[in-house]
C-alpha atoms as a PDB file:
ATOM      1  CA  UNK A   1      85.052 213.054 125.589  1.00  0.00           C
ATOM      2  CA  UNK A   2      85.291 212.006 121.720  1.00  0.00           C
ATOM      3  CA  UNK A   3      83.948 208.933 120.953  1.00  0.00           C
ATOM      4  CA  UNK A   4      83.648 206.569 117.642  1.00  0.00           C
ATOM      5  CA  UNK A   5      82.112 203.298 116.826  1.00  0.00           C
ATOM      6  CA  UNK A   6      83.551 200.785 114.912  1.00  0.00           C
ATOM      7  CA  UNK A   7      81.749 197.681 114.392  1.00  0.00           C
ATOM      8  CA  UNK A   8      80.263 197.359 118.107  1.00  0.00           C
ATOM      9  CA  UNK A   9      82.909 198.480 119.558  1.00  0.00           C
ATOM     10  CA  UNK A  10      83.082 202.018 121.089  1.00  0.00           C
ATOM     11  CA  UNK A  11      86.242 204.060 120.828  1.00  0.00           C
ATOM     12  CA  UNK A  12      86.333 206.297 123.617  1.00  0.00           C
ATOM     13  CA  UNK A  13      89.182 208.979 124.196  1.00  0.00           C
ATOM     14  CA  UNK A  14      89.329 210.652 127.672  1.00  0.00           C
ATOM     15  CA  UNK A  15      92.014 213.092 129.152  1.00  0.00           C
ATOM     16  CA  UNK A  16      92.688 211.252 132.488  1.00  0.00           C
ATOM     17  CA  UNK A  17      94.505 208.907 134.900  1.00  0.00           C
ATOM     18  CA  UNK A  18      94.641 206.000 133.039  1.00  0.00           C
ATOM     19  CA  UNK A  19      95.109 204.242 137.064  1.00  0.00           C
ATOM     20  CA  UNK A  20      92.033 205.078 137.733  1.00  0.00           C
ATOM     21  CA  UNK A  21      89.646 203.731 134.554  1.00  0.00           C
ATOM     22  CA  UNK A  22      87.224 201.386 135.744  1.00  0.00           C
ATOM     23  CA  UNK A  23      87.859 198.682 132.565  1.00  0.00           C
ATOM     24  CA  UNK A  24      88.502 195.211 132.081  1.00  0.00           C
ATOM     25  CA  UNK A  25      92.629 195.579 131.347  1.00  0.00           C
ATOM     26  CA  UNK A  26      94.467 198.488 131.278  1.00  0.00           C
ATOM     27  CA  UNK A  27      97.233 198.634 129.148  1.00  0.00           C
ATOM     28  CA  UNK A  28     100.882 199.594 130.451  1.00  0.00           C
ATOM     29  CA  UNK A  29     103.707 201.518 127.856  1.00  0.00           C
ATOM     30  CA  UNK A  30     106.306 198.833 129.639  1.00  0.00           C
ATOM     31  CA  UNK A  31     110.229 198.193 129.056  1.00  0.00           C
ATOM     32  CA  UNK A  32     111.430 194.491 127.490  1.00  0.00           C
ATOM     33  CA  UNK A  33     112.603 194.309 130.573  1.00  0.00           C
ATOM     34  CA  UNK A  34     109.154 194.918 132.725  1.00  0.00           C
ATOM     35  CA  UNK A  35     111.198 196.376 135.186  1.00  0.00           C
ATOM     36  CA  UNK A  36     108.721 199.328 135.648  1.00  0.00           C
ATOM     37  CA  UNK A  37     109.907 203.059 134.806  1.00  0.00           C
ATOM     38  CA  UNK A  38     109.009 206.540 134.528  1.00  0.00           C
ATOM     39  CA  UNK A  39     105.633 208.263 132.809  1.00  0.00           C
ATOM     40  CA  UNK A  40     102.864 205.696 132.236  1.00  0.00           C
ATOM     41  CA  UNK A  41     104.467 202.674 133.100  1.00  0.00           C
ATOM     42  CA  UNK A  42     105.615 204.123 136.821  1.00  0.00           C
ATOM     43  CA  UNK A  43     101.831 205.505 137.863  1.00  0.00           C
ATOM     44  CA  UNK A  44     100.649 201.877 136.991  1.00  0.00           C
ATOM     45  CA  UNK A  45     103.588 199.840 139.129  1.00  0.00           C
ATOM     46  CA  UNK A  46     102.899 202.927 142.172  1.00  0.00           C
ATOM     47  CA  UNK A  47      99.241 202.444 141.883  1.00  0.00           C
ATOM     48  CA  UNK A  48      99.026 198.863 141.223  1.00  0.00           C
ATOM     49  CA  UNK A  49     101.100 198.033 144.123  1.00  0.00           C
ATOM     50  CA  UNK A  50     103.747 195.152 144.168  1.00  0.00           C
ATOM     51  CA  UNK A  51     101.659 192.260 142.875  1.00  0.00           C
ATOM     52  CA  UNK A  52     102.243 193.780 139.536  1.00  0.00           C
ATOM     53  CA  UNK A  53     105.838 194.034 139.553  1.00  0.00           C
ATOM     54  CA  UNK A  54     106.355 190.313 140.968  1.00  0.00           C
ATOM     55  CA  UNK A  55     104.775 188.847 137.914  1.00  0.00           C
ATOM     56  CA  UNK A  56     106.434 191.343 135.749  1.00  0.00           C
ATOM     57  CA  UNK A  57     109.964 189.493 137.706  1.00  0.00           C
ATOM     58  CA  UNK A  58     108.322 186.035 137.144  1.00  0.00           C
ATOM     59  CA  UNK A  59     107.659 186.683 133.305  1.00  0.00           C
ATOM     60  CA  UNK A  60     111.280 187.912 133.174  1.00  0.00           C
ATOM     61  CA  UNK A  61     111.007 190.188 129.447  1.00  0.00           C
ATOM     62  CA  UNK A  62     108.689 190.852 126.602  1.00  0.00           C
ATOM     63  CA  UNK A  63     110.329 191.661 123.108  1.00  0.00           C
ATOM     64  CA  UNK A  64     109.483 195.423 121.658  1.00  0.00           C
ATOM     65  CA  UNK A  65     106.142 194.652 119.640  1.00  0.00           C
ATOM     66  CA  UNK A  66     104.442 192.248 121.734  1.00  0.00           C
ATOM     67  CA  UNK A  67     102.281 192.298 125.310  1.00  0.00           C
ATOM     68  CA  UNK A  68     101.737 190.311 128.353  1.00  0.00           C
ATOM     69  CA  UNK A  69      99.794 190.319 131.135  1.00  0.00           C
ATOM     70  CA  UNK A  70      99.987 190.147 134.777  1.00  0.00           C
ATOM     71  CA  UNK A  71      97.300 191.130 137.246  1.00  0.00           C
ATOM     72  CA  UNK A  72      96.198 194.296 137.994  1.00  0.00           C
ATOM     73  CA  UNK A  73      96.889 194.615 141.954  1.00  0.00           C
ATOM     74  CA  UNK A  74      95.319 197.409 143.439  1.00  0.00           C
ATOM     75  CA  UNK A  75      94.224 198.800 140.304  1.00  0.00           C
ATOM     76  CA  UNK A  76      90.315 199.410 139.348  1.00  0.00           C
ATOM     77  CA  UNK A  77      91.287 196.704 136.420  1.00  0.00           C
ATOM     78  CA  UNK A  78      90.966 193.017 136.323  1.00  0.00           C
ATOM     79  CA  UNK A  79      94.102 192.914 134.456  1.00  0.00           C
ATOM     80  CA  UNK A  80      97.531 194.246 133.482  1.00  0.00           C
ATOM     81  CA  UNK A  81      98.469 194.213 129.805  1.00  0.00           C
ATOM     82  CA  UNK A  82     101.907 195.017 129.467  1.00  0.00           C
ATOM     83  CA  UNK A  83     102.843 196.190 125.717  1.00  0.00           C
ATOM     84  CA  UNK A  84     106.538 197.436 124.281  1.00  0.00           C
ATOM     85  CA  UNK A  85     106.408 199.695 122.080  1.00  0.00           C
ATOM     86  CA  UNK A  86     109.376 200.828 119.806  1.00  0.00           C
ATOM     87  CA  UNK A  87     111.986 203.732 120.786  1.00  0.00           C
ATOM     88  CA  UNK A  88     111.845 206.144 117.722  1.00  0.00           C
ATOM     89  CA  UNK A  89     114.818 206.005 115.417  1.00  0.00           C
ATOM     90  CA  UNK A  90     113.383 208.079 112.589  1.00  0.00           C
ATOM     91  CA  UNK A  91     111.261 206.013 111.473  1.00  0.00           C
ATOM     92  CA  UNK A  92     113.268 203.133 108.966  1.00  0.00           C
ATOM     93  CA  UNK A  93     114.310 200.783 111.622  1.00  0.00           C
ATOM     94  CA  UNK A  94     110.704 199.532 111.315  1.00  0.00           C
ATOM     95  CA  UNK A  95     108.711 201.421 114.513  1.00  0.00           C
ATOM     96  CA  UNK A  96     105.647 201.555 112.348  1.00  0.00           C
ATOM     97  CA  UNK A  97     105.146 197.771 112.414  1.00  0.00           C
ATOM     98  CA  UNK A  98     106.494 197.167 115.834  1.00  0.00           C
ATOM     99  CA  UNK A  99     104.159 200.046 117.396  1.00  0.00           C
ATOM    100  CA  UNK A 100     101.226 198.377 115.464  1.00  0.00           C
ATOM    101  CA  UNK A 101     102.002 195.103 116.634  1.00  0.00           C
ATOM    102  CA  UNK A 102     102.215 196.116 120.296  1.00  0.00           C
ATOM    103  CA  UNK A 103      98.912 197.592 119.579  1.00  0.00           C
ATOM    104  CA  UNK A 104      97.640 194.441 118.294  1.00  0.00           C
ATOM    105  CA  UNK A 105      99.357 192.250 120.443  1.00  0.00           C
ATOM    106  CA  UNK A 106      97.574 193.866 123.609  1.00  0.00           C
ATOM    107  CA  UNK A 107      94.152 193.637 122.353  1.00  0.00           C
ATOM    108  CA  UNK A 108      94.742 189.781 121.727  1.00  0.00           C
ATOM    109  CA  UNK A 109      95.577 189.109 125.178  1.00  0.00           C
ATOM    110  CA  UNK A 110      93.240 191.291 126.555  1.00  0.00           C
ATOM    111  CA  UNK A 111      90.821 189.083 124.337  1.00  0.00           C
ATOM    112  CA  UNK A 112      92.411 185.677 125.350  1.00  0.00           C
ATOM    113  CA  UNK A 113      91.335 186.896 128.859  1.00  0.00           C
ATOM    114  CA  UNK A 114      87.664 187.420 128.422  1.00  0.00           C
ATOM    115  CA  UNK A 115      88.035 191.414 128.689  1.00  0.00           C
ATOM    116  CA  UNK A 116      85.642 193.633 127.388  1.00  0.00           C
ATOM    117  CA  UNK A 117      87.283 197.013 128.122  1.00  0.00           C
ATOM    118  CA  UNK A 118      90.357 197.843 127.575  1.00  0.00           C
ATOM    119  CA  UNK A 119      92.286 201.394 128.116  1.00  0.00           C
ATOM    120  CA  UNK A 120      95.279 202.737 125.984  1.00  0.00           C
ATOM    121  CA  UNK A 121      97.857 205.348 126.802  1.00  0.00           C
ATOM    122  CA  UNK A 122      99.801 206.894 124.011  1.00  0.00           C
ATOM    123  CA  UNK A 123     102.223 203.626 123.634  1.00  0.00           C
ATOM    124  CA  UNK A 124     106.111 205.077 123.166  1.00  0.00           C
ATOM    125  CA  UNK A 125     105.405 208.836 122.792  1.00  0.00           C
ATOM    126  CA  UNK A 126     107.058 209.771 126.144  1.00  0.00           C
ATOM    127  CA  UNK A 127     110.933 208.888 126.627  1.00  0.00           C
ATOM    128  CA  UNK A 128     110.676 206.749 123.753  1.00  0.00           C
ATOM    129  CA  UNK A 129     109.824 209.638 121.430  1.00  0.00           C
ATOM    130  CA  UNK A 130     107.497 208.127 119.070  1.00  0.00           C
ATOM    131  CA  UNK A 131     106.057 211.401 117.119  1.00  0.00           C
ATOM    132  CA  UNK A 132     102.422 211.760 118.874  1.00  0.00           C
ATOM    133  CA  UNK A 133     100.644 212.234 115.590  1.00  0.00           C
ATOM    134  CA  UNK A 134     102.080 208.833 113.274  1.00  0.00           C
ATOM    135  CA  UNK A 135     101.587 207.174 116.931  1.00  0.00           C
ATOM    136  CA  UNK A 136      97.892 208.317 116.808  1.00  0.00           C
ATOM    137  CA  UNK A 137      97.356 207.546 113.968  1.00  0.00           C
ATOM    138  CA  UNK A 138      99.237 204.179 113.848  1.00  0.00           C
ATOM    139  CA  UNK A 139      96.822 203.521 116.987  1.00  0.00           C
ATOM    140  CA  UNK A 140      93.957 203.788 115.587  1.00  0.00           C
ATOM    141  CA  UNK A 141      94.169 202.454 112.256  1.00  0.00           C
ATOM    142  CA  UNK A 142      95.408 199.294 114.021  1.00  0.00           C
ATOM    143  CA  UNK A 143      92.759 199.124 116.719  1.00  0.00           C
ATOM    144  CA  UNK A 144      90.478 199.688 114.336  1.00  0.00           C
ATOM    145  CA  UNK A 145      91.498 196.925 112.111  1.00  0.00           C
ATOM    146  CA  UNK A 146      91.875 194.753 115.252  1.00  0.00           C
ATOM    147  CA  UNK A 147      88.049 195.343 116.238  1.00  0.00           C
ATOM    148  CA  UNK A 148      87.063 192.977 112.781  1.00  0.00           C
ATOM    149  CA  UNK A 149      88.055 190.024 114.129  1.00  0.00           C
ATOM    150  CA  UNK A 150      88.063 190.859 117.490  1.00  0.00           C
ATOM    151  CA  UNK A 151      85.149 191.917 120.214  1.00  0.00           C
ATOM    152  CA  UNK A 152      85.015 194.231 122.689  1.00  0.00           C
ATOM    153  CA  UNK A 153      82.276 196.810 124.151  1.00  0.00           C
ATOM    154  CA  UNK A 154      84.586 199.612 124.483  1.00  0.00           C
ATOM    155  CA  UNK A 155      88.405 200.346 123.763  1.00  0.00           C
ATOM    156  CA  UNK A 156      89.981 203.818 126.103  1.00  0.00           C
ATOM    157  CA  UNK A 157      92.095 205.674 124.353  1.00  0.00           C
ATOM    158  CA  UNK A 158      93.652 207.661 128.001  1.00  0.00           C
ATOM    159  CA  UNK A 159      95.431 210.454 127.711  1.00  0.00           C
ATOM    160  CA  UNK A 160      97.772 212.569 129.945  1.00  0.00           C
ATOM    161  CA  UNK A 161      98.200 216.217 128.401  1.00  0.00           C
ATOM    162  CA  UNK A 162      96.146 218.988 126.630  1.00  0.00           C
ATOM    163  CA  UNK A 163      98.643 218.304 122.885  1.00  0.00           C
ATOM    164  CA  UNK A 164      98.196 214.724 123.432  1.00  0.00           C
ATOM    165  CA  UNK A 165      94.300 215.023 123.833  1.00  0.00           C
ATOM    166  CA  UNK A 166      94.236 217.451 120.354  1.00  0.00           C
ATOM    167  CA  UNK A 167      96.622 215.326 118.720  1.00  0.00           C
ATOM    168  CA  UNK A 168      94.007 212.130 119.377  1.00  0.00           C
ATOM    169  CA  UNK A 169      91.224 214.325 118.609  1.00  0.00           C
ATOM    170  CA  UNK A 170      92.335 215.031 115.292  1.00  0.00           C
ATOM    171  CA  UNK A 171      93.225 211.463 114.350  1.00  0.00           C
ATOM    172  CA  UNK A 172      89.744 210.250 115.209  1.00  0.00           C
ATOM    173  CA  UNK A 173      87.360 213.033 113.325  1.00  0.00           C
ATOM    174  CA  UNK A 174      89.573 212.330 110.670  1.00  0.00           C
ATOM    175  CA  UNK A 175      88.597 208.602 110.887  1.00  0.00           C
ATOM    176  CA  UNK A 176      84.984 209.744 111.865  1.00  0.00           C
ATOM    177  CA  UNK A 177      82.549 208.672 108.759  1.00  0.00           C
ATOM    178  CA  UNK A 178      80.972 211.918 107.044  1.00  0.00           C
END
């Protein structure tokens, strides 16, 4: 487990089941159309059971960039946070900003309902093929920057693979102060 502080807040990165973290919200890599799907966004509609996906009906979208949340269901979570991230286009059709603001967007509902842990996957680095490393590093930056207006004991950075756990490893020592 790597961890960093910033501010109060504890980032934590852990190669895991993000269904399984016991934290406040766990945040799902969803579709506009919250119509669940493959990688991280089917393990947390299977595991969460169909409470999840009933809200997700009753919501009806979310644009690419923002979150919202629905409960948890059988999850270990109180809540659902469900963020879109950007499909990669190479970069100029402005993913950067979008993947931030999903970032962003998630910790500000988690906020908005009381949470005080949250866990990440790797938003749009599966089917959506986000580069890994700019999606690391766009992650962090933005959580960090997040975390200064924003308070929470501990934010999860969960991650599925052995090149997705170096490629987070790198991206926090090279955020880690000297």
């Amino acid at each position: 487990m790597t961890q960093l502080r910033v501010g109060k807040t504890r980032l934590t990165l852990v190669q895991g089941d993000i269904t399984i973290q016991q934290v406040d919200a766990i945040v799902n890599a969803a579709n506009a159309a919250l119509r669940g799907g493959g990688g991280v966004d089917g393990a947390i509609h299977r595991a969460g059971g169909p409470d999840i996906m009933a809200e997700c009906r009753r919501i009806g979208g979310c644009p690419t960039g923002k979150a919202v949340r629905t409960t948890a269901g059988r999850l270990p979570a109180d809540h659902v946070i469900h963020a879109v991230g950007p499909i990669w286009s190479g970069g100029n059709a402005g993913e950067p900003d979008l993947l931030a603001s999903a970032y962003r967007r998630s910790l500000e509902v988690a906020a908005s309902q009381g949470a005080r842990t949250v866990a990440f996957p790797s938003i749009s680095t599966g089917v959506y093929g986000y580069p890994k490393d700019l999606a690391a590093d766009t992650a962090l930056d933005t959580v960090s920057a997040a975390l200064s207006r924003l308070d929470f004991d501990e934010v999860r950075f969960v991650v599925f693979g052995d090149d997705d756990l170096a490629t987070y490893e790198q991206a926090m020592h090279a955020r880690a102060p000297e």
